[in-house]
Structure formats: structure tokens, C-alpha cells
Protein backbone atom coordinates (compact mmCIF):
# COMPACT_ATOMS: atom_id res chain seq x y z
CA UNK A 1 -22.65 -3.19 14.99
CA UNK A 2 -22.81 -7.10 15.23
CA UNK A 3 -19.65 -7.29 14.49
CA UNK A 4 -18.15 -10.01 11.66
CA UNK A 5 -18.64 -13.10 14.03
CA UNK A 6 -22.45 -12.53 13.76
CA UNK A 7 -23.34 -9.99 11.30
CA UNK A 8 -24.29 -11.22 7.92
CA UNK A 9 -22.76 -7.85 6.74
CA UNK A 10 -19.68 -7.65 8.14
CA UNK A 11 -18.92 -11.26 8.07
CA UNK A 12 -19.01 -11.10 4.28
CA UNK A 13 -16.70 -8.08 4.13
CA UNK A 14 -14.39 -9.74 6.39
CA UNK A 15 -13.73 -11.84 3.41
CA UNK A 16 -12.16 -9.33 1.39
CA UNK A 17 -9.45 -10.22 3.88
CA UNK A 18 -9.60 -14.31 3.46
CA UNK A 19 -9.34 -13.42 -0.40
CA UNK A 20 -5.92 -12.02 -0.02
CA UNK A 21 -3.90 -15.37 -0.45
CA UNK A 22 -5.46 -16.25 -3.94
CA UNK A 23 -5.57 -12.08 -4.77
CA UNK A 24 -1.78 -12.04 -4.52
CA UNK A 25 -1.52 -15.93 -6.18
CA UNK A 26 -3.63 -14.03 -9.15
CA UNK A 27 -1.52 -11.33 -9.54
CA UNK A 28 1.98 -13.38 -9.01
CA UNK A 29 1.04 -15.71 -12.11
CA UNK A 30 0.25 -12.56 -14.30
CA UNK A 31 -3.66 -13.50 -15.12
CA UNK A 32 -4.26 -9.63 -15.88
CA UNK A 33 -3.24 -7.85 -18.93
CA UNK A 34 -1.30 -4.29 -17.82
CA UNK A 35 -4.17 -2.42 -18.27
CA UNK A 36 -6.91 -4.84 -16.22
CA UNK A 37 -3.81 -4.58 -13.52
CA UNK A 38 -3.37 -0.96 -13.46
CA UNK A 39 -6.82 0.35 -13.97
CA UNK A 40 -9.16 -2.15 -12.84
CA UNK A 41 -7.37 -4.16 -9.69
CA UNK A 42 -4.98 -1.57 -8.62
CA UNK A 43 -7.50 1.19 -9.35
CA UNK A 44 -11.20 0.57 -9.13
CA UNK A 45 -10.83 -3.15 -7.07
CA UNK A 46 -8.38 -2.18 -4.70
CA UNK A 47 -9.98 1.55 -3.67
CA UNK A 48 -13.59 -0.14 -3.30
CA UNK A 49 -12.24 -3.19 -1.23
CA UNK A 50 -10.36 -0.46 0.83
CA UNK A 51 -13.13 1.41 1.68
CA UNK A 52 -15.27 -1.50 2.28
CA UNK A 53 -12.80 -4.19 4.57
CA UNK A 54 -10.44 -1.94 5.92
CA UNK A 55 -11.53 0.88 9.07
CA UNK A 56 -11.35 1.22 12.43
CA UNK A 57 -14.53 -0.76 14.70
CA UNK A 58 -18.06 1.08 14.55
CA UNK A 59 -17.92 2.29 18.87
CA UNK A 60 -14.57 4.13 16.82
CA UNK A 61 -17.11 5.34 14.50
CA UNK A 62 -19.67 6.14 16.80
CA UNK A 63 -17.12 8.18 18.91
CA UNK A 64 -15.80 10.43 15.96
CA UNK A 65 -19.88 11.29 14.92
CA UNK A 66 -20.21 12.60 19.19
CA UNK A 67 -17.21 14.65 18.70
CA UNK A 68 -18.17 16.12 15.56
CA UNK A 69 -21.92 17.04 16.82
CA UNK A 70 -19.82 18.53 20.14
CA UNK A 71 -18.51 21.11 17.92
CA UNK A 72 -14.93 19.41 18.98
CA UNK A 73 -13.80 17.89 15.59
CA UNK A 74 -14.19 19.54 12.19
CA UNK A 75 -14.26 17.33 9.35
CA UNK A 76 -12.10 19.06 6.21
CA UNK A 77 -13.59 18.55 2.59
CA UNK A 78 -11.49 16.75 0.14
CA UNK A 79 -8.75 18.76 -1.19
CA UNK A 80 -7.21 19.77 1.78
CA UNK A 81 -4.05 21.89 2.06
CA UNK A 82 -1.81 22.58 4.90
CA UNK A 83 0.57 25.61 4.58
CA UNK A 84 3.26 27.24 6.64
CA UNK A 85 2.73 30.78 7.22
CA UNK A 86 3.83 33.18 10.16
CA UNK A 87 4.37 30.87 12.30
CA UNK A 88 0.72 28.88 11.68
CA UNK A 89 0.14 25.82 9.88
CA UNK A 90 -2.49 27.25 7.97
CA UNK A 91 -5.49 24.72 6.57
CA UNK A 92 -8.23 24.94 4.14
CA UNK A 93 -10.02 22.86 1.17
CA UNK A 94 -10.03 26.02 -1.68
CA UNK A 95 -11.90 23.58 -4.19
CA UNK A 96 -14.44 23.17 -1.92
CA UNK A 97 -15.34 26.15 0.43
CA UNK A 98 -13.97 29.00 2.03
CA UNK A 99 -13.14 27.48 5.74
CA UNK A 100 -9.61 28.65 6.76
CA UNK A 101 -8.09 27.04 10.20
CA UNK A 102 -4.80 27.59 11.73
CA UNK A 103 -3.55 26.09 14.56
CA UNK A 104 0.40 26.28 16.38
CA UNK A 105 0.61 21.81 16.24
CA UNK A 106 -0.15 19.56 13.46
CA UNK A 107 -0.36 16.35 13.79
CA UNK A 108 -0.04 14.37 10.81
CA UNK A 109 -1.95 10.95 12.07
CA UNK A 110 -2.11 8.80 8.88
CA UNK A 111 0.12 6.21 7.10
CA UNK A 112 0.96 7.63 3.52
CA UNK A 113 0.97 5.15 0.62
CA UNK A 114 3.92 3.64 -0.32
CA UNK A 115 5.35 5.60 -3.55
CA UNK A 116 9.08 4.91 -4.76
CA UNK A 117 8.68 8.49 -6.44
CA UNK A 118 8.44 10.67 -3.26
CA UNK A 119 9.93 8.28 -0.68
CA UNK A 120 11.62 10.19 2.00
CA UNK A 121 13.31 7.15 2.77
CA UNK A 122 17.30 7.79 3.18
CA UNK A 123 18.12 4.64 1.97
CA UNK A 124 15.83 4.77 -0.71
CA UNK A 125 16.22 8.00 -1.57
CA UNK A 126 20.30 7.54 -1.53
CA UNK A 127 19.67 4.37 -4.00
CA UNK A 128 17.67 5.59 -6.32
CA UNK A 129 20.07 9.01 -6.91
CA UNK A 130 22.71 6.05 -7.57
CA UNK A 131 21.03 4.44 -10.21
CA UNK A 132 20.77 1.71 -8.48
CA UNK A 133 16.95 0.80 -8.63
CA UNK A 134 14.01 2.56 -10.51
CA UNK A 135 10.28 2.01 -10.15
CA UNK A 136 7.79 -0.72 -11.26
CA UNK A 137 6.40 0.41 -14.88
CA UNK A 138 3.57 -1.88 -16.97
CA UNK A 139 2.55 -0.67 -20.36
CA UNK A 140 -1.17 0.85 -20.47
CA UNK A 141 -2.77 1.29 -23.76
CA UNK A 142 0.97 1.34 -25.33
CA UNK A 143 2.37 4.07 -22.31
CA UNK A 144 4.44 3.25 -19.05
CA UNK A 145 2.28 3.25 -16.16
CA UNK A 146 4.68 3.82 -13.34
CA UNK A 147 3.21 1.92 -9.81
CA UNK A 148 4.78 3.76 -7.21
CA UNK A 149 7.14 0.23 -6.26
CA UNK A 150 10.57 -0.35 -6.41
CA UNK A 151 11.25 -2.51 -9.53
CA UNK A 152 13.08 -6.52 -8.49
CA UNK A 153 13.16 -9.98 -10.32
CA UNK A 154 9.61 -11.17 -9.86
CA UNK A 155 11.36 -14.51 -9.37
CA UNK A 156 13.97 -13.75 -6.74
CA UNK A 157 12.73 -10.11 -5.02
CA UNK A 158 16.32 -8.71 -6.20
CA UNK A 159 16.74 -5.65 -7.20
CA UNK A 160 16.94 -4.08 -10.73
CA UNK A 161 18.95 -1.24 -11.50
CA UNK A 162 17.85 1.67 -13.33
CA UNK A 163 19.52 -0.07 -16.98
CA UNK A 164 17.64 -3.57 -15.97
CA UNK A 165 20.65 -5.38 -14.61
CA UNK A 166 19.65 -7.73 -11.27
CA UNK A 167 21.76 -6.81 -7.83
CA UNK A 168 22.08 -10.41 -6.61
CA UNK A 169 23.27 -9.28 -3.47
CA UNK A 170 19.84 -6.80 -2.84
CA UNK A 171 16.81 -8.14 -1.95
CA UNK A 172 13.76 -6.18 -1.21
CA UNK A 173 10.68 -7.42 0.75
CA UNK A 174 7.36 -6.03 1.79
CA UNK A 175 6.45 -1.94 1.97
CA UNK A 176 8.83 -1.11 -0.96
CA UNK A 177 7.34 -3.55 -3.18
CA UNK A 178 3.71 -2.20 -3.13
CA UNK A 179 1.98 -2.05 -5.96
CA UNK A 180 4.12 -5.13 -7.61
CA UNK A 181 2.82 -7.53 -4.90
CA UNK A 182 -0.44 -6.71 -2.87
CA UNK A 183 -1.08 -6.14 0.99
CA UNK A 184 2.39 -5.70 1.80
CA UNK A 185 1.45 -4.22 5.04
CA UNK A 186 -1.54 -7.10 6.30
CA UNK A 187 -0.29 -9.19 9.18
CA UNK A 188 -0.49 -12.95 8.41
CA UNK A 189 -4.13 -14.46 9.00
CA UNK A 190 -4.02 -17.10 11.89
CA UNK A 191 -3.92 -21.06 10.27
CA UNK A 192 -2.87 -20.13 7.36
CA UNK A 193 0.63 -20.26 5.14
CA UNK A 194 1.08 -16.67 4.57
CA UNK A 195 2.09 -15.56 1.37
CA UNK A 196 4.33 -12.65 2.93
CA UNK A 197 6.38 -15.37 5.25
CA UNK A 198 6.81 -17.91 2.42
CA UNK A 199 8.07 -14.99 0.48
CA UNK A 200 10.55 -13.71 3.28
CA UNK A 201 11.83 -17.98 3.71
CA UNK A 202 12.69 -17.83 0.25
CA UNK A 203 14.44 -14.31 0.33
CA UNK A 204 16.45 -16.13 3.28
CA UNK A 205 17.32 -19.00 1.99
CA UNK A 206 18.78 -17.74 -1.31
CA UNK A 207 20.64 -15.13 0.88
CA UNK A 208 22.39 -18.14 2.80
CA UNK A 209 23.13 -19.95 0.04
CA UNK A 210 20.36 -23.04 0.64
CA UNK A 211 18.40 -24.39 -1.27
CA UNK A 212 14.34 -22.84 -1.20
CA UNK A 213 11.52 -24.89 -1.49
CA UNK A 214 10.15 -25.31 -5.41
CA UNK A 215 6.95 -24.27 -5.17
CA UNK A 216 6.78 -20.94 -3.69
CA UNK A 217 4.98 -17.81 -5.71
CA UNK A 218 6.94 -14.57 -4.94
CA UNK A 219 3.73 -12.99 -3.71
């Protein structure tokens, strides 16, 4: 509740956010093997600093609990499925209990993860029926490991066709790319040279035809 200006706490968690710069720096000069990257950062890392850094304030928090006591809000155990039937969306966990709900709106209030594999992007979805890009694969305990991003130089962001071969005319940056680079989505920390912009300055200045500065990490 003292917030990460003066709680020892959340102060240190806060960090998880500072860390960002030399997280992506670590994973843009390849110091994990494909299976620390898959497993341990992507999986275990990544999930735990989630949960810890990255939430809505604790008066948001504190709000949800008074709803839930007021009989207002139900919480659904994991597992949940929504289905379509007579008219209903129609709601319940089966793995968990027996709680069915239905209700005439739903309201689907969250930001999915990025995944090149069930993007219902037009765009996306149009380029990738083409042939013209495939997703990001690393080999885990000798099988591909498929991480839901689009698949581009990791020296230029351009794209790579399904058979390997670089578009040097198609550049991707940010959302598609997650899960290749990290915290696609985090705004740039005040006083800082983000990662993300020095990353789009590049992307621009190869697209004009200038010359980009030499020591930029595609991160």
C-alpha cells in the first residue's frame, strides 16, 4: 500500500521494470542456449516477473475484494470456457466445479498474448497464407520450439519468408515480434535510451536509405 516510492516491497519489484534494458541486451546477444531461452526466461522468468511487476494499483485491488464480498463479482476458477448456446454465452470451469453462468453480453476485457499461430490479424493472417513469413522456432532438446513471433533478420527486423529468404522491403517492429525480442508492449522508461525507439530509428533509417548508427542491438 506504500506504494514503490516508499515501500521497500514494491520499490524492489518496480525493478523488474528498470531490468528491462539489459533483459532485452541479454537476449539480443544470444547469452542463453534454446532451451535456457524457451523454458527458463520465456517460461518460468517471464510468468513469475509477470505476476510479480505487472498489475493494476492495490485501491484497484482493494475495490475488486468489496465487490466480490458484495456478492456483485464472481471470480471463475481456472479453466474457464465460454460457449454460444440459444442465444446465451454460456460460462463454466468443468475441471474445476460445477458453476454454470449465462448471461445475454460478454465482455471480453483482456489483452490476449501475442501468437503468430492464431493471429486474427488480416494482414497477418493474409501473409502468412502467402508464404510470406512463418513463426520464430529455436531447437529444444533437438525439437522446434515454435514462440508464437513472426520470424525477421535479427540484424535488420526484415522479414523471412516461410523458405528463409529475407523481404528487404518488410520490416516488422514491436507486438508481432514477441517472444523474439521482450516487452514489446512497455512504454519507454523516462531518462532513458529505450531499446524499442533505438530499434524503430534503425528500422527508419534503413527504410530511407541512410545510414544507422553502428552500435545499436535490435532489441
Amino acid at each position: 500500500m506504500k506504494g514503490s516510492k516508499t515501500g521497500p516491497l514494491t520499490s524492489t519489484l518496480e525493478l523488474f521494470r528498470d531490468f528491462a534494458p539489459t533483459l532485452r541486451e541479454l537476449v539480443a546477444q544470444n547469452v542463453f542456449s534454446s532451451d535456457e531461452y524457451a523454458k527458463d526466461f520465456r517460461g518460468t522468468f517471464i510468468r513469475d516477473r509477470n505476476f510479480l511487476a505487472v498489475g493494476g494499483p492495490a485501491f484497484r485491488s482493494a475495490q475488486l475484494s468489496a465487490l466480490i464480498r458484495a456478492g456483485i463479482v464472481t471470480i471463475m476458477a481456472p479453466g474457464m470456457e465460454v460457449k454460444g448456446a440459444d442465444g446465451w454465452f454460456v460460462t463454466a470451469s468443468p475441471k474445476r466445479n460445477n458453476d454454470v453462468f449465462k448471461s445475454s453480453v460478454l465482455i471480453e476485457a483482456r489483452v490476449p498474448k501475442a501468437d503468430i499461430k492464431i493471429t486474427a490479424n488480416p494482414l497477418l493472417e493474409d501473409m502468412k497464407a502467402n508464404g510470406m513469413l512463418r513463426e520464430y522456432q529455436v531447437m529444444v532438446r533437438d525439437e522446434a520450439a515454435g514462440l508464437a513471433a513472426v520470424d525477421v533478420n535479427p540484424s535488420s527486423d526484415q522479414l523471412l519468408a516461410v523458405n528463409g529468404t529475407k523481404e528487404d522491403t518488410i520490416f516488422l517492429w514491436g507486438v508481432p515480434l514477441d517472444g523474439l525480442r521482450l516487452a514489446t508492449t512497455a512504454s519507454p522508461r523516462p531518462g532513458t535510451n529505450d531499446p524499442n525507439l533505438q530499434t524503430a530509428d534503425k528500422i527508419a533509417a534503413l527504410v530511407l536509405g541512410l545510414d544507422p548508427a553502428d552500435d545499436v542491438l535490435m532489441m
